[in-house]
C-alpha atoms as a PDB file:
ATOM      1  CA  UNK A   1      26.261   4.357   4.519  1.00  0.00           C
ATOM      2  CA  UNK A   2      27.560   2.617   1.246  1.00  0.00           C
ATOM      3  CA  UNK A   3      30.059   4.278  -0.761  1.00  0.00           C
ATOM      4  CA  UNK A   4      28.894   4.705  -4.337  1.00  0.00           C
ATOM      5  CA  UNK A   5      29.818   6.793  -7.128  1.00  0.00           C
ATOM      6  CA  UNK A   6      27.117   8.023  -9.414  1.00  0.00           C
ATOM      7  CA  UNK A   7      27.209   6.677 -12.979  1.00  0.00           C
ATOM      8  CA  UNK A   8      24.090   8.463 -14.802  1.00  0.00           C
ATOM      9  CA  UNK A   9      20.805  10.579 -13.834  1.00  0.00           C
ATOM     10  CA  UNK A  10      18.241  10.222 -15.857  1.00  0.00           C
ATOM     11  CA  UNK A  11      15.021  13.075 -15.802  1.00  0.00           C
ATOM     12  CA  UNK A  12      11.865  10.966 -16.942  1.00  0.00           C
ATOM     13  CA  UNK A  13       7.734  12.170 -17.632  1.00  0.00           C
ATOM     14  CA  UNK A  14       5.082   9.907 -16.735  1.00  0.00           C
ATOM     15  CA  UNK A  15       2.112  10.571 -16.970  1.00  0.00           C
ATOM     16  CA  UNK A  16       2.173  14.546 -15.953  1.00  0.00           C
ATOM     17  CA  UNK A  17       4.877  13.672 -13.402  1.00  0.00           C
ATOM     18  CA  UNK A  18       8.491  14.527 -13.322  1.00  0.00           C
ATOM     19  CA  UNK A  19      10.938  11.866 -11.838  1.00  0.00           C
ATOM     20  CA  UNK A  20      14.624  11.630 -11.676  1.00  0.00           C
ATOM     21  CA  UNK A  21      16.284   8.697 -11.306  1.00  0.00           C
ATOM     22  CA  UNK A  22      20.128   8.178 -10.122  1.00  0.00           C
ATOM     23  CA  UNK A  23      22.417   5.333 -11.252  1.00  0.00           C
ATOM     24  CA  UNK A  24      25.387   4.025  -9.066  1.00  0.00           C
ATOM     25  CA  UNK A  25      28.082   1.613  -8.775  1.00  0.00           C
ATOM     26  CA  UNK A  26      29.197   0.529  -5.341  1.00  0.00           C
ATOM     27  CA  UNK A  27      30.813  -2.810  -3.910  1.00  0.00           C
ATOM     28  CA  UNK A  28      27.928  -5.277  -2.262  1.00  0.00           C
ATOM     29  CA  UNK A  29      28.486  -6.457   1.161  1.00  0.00           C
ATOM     30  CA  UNK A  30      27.219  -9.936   1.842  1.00  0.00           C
ATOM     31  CA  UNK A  31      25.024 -10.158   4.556  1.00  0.00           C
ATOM     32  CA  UNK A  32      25.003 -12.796   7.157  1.00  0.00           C
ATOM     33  CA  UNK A  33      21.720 -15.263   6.687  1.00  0.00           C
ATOM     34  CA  UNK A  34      18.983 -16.526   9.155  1.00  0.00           C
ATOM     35  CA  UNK A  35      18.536 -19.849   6.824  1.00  0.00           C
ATOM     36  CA  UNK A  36      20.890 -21.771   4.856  1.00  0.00           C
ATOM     37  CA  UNK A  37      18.670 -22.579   2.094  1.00  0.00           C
ATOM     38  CA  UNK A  38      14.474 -22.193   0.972  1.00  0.00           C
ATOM     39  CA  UNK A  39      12.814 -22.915  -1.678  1.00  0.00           C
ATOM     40  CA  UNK A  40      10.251 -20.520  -3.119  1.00  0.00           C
ATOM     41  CA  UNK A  41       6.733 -21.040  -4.620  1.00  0.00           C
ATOM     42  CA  UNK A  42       5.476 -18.498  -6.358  1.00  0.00           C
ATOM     43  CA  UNK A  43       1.342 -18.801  -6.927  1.00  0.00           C
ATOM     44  CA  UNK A  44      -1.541 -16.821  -7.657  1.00  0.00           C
ATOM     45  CA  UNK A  45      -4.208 -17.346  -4.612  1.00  0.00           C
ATOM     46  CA  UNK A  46      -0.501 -16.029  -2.956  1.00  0.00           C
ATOM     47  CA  UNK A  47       2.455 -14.796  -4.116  1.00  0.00           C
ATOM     48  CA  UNK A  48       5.030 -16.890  -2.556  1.00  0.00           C
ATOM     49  CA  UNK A  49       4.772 -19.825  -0.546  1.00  0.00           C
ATOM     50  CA  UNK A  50       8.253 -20.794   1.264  1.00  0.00           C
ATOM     51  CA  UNK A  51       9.795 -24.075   2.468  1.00  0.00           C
ATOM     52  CA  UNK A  52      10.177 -22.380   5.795  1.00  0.00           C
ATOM     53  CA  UNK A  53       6.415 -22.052   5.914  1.00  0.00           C
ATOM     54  CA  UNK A  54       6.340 -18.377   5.371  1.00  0.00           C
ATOM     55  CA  UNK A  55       3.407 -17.273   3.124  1.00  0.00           C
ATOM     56  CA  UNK A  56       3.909 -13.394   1.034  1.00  0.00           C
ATOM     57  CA  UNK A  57      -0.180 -12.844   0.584  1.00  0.00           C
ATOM     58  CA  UNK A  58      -1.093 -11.595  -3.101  1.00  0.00           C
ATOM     59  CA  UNK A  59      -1.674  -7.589  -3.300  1.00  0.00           C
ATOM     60  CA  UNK A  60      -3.211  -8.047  -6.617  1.00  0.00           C
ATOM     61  CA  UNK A  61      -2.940  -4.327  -7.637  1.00  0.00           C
ATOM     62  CA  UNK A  62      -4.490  -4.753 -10.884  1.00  0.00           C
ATOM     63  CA  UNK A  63      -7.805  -6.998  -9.823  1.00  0.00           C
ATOM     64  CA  UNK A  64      -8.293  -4.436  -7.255  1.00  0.00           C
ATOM     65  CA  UNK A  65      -8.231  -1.638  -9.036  1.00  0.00           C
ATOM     66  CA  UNK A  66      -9.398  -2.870 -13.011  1.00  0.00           C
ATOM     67  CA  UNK A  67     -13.435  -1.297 -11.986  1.00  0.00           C
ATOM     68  CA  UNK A  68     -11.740   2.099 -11.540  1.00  0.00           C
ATOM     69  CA  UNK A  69      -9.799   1.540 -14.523  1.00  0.00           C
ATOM     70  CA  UNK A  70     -12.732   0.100 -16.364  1.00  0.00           C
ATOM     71  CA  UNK A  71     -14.519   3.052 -15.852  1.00  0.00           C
ATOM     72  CA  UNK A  72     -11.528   5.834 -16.577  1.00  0.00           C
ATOM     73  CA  UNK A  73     -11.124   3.833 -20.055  1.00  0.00           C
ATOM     74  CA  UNK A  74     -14.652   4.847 -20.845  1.00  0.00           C
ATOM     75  CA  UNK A  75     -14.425   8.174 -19.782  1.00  0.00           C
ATOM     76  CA  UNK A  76     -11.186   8.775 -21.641  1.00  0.00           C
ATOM     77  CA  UNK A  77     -13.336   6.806 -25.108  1.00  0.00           C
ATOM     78  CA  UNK A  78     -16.600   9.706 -24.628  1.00  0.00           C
ATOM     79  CA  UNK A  79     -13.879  12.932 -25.057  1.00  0.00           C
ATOM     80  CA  UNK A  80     -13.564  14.398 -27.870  1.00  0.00           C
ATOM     81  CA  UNK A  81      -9.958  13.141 -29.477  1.00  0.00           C
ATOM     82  CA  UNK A  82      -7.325  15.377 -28.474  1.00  0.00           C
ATOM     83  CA  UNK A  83      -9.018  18.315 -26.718  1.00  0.00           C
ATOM     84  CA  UNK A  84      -8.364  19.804 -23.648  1.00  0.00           C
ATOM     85  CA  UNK A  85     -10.796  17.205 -21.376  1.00  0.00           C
ATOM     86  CA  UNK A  86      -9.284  14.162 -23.503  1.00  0.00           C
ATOM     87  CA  UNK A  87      -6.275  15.325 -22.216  1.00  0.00           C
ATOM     88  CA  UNK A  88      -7.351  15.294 -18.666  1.00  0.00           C
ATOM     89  CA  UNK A  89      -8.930  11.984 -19.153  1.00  0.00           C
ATOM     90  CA  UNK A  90      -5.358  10.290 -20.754  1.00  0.00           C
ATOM     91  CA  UNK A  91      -3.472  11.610 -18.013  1.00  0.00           C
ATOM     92  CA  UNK A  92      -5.650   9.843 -15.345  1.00  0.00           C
ATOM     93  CA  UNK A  93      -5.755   7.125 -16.553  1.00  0.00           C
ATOM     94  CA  UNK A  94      -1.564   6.806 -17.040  1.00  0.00           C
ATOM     95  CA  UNK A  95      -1.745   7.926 -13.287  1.00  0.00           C
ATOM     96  CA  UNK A  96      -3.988   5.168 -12.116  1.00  0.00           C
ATOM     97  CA  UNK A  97      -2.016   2.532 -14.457  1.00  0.00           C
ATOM     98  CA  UNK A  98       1.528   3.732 -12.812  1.00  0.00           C
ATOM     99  CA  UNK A  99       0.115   3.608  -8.986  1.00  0.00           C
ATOM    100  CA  UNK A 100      -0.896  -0.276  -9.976  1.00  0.00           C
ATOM    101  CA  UNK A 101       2.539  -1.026 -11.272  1.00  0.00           C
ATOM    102  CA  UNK A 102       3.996   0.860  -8.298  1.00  0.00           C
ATOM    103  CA  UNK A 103       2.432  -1.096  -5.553  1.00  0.00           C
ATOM    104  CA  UNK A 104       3.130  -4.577  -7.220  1.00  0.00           C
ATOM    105  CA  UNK A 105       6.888  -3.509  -7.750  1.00  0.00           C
ATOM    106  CA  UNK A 106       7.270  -2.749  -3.881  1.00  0.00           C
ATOM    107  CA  UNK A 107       5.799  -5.681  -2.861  1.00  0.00           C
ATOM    108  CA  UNK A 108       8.112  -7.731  -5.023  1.00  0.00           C
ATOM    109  CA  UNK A 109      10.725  -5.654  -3.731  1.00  0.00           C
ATOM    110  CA  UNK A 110      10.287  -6.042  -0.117  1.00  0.00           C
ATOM    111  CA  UNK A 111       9.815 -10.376  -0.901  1.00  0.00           C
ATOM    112  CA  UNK A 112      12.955 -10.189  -2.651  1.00  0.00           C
ATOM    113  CA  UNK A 113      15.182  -8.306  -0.281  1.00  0.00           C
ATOM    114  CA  UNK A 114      13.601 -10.596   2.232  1.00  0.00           C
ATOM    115  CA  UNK A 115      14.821 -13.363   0.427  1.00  0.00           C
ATOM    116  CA  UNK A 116      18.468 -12.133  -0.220  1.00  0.00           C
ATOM    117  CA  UNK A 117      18.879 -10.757   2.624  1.00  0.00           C
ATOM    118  CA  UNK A 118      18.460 -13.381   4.960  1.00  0.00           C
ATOM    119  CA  UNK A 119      18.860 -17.075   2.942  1.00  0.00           C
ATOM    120  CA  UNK A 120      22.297 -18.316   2.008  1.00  0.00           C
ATOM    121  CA  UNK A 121      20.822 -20.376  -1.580  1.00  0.00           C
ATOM    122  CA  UNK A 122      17.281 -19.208  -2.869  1.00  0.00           C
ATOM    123  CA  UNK A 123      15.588 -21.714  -5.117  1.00  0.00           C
ATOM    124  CA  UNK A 124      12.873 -20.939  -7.737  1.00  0.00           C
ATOM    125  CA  UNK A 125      11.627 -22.757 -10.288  1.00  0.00           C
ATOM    126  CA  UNK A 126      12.110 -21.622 -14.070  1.00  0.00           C
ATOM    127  CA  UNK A 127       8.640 -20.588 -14.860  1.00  0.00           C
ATOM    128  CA  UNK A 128       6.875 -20.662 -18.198  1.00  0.00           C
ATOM    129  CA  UNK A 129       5.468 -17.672 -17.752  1.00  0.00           C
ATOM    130  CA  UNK A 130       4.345 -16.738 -21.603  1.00  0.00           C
ATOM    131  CA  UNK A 131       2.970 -20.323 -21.469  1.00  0.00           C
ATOM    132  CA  UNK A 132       1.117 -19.597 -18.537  1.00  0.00           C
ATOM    133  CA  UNK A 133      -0.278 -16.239 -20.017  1.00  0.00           C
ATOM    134  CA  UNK A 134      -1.784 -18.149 -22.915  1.00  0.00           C
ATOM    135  CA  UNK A 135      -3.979 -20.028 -20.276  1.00  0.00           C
ATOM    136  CA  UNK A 136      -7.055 -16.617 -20.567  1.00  0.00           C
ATOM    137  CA  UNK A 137      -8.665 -17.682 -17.642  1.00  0.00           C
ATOM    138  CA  UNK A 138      -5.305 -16.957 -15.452  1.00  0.00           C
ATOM    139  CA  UNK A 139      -3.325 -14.234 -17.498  1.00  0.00           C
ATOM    140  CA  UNK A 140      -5.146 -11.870 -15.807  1.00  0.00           C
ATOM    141  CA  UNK A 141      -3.919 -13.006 -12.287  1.00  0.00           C
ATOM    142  CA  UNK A 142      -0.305 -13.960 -13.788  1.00  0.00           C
ATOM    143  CA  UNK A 143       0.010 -10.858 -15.080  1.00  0.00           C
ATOM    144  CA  UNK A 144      -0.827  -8.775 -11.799  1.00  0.00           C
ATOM    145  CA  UNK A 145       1.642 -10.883  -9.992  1.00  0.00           C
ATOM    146  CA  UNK A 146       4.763 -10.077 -11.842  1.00  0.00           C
ATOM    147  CA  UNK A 147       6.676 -13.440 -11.562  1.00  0.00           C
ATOM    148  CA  UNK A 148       8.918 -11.813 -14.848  1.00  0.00           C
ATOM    149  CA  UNK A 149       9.498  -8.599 -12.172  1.00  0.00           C
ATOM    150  CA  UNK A 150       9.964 -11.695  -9.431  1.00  0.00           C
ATOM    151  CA  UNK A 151      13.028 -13.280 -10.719  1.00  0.00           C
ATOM    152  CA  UNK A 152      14.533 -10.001 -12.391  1.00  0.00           C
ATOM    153  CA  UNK A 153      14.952  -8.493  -8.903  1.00  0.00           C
ATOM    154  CA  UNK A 154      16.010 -11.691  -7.183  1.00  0.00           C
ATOM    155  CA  UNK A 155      19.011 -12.288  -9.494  1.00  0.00           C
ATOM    156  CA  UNK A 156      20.501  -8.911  -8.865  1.00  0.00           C
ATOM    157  CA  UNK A 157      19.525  -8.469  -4.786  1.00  0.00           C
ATOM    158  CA  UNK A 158      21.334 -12.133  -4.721  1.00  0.00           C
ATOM    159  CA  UNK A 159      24.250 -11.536  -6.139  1.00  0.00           C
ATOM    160  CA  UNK A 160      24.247  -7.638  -3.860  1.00  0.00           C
ATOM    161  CA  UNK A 161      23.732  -9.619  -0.408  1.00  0.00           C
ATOM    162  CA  UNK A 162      26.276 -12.479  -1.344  1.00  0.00           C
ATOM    163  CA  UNK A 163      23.141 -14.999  -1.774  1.00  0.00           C
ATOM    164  CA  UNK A 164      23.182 -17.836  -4.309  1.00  0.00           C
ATOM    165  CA  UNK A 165      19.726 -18.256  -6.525  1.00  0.00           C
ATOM    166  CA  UNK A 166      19.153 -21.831  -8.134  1.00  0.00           C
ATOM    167  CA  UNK A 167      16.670 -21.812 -11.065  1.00  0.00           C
ATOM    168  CA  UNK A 168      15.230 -25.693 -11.020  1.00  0.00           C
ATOM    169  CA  UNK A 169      14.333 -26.873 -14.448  1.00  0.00           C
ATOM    170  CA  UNK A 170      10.418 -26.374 -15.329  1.00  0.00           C
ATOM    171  CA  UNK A 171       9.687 -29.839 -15.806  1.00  0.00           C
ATOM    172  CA  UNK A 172      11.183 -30.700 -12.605  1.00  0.00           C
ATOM    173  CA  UNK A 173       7.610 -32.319 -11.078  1.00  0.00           C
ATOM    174  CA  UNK A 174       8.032 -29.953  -7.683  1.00  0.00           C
ATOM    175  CA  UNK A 175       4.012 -29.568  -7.836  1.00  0.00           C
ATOM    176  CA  UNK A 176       3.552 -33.027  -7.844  1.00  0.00           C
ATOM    177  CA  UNK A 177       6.543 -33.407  -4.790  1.00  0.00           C
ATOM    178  CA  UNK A 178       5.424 -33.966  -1.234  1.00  0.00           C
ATOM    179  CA  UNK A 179       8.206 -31.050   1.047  1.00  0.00           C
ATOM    180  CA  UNK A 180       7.094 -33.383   3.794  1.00  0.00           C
ATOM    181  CA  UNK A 181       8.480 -36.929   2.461  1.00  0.00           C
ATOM    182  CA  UNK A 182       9.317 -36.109  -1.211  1.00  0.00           C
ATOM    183  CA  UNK A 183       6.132 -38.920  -2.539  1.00  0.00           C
ATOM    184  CA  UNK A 184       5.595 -37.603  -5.983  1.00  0.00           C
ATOM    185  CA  UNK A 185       1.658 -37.681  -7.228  1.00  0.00           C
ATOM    186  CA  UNK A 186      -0.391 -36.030 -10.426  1.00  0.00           C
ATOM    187  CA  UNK A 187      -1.575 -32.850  -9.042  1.00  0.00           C
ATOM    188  CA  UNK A 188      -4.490 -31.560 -11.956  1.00  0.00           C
ATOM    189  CA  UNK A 189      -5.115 -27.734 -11.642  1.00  0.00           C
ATOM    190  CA  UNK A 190      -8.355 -28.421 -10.343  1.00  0.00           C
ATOM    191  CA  UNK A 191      -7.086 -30.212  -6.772  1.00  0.00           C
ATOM    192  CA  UNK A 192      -6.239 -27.206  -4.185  1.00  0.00           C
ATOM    193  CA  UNK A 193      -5.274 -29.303  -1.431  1.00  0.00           C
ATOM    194  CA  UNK A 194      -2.287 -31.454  -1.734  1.00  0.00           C
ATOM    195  CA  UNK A 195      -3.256 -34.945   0.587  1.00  0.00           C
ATOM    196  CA  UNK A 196      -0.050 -37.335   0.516  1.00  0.00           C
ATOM    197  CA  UNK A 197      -0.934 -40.813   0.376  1.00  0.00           C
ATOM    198  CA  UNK A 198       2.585 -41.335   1.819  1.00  0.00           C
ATOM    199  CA  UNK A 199       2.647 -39.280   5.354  1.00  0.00           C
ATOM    200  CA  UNK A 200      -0.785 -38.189   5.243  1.00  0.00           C
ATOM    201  CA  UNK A 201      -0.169 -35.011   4.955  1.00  0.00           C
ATOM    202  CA  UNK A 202      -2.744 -31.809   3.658  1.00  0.00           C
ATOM    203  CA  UNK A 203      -1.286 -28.878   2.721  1.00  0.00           C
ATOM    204  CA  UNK A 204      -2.895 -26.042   0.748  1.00  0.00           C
ATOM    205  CA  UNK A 205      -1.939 -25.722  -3.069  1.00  0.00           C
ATOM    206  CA  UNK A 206      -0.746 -21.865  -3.846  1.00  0.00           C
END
């Protein structure tokens, strides 16, 4: 057990649901690490790709549940404006919002304890993520990854687990790098597969 002492408790509504939520500060204990050092792709076809080889498949909360929300949406437009079945209708619809934010924050949760956990140095690259949100045809999938969520939880689990985390410069061409034998090449959107004309090599593109 770690010892903690409580710093504030907060009582919250969501939705129709009560939650209460603890604060604490305690002393992190480094843990001892499986890998020295990995480097950390984050996509959209998956979530993470890693230099060890490891692959963290996509949940996509959102794209699997935007029908269902689709359809709540219109339910919640036919009601009458503030009576008792509009009501009903908001409150579902905040319920089925919250359980799509809850499953992509454990699954970004369980990647980035993963990562602290058990790597001494965890790099990333520093995303452009409101640049890649004004690209319409991706927000969408952007969005439902949570790449903000991502590197919000990894820079506090690192420093917890005694972990560093290196943020490499966005226009640092690591698309365009081969992991195999570091051959650099122009890698449009549109090419999935990476094929090195260096090492022959074919990888996937996340």
């Amino acid at each position: 057990p770690i010892e903690a002492t409580t710093q504030k408790i907060t009582i919250s509504r969501q939705a129709s649901d009560w939650y209460l939520s603890c604060s604490y500060e305690f002393t992190p204990t480094a843990t001892s690490k499986t890998t020295e050092v990995v480097g950390v792709d984050l996509g959209i076809k998956t979530l993470a790709t890693l230099s060890t080889g490891e692959v963290f498949k996509s949940v996509k909360p959102y794209r699997k549940t935007q029908n269902k929300l689709a359809t709540l949406q219109r339910q919640l437009s036919n009601k009458v404006k503030y009576s008792s079945n509009w009501y009903k209708a908001v409150i579902k619809l905040a319920k089925k919002h919250r359980r799509v934010a809850d499953i992509r924050k454990d699954a970004l949760h369980k990647l980035t304890t993963y990562l602290a956990q058990n790597h001494g140095t965890v790099v990333i690259e520093d995303l452009n993520v409101s640049g890649m949100l004004a690209n319409h045809k991706l927000a969408k999938s952007i969005a439902d990854q949570g790449f903000y969520e991502f590197r919000r939880q990894l820079e506090y689990k690192c420093r917890w687990y005694g972990s560093q985390l290196v943020v490499v410069d966005r226009f640092f061409p690591s698309s365009k790098t081969y992991s195999n034998c570091g051959y650099v090449k122009d890698m449009p959107l549109n090419l999935r597969t990476f094929d090195c004309n260096s090492c022959g090599l074919s990888i996937d593109r996340v």
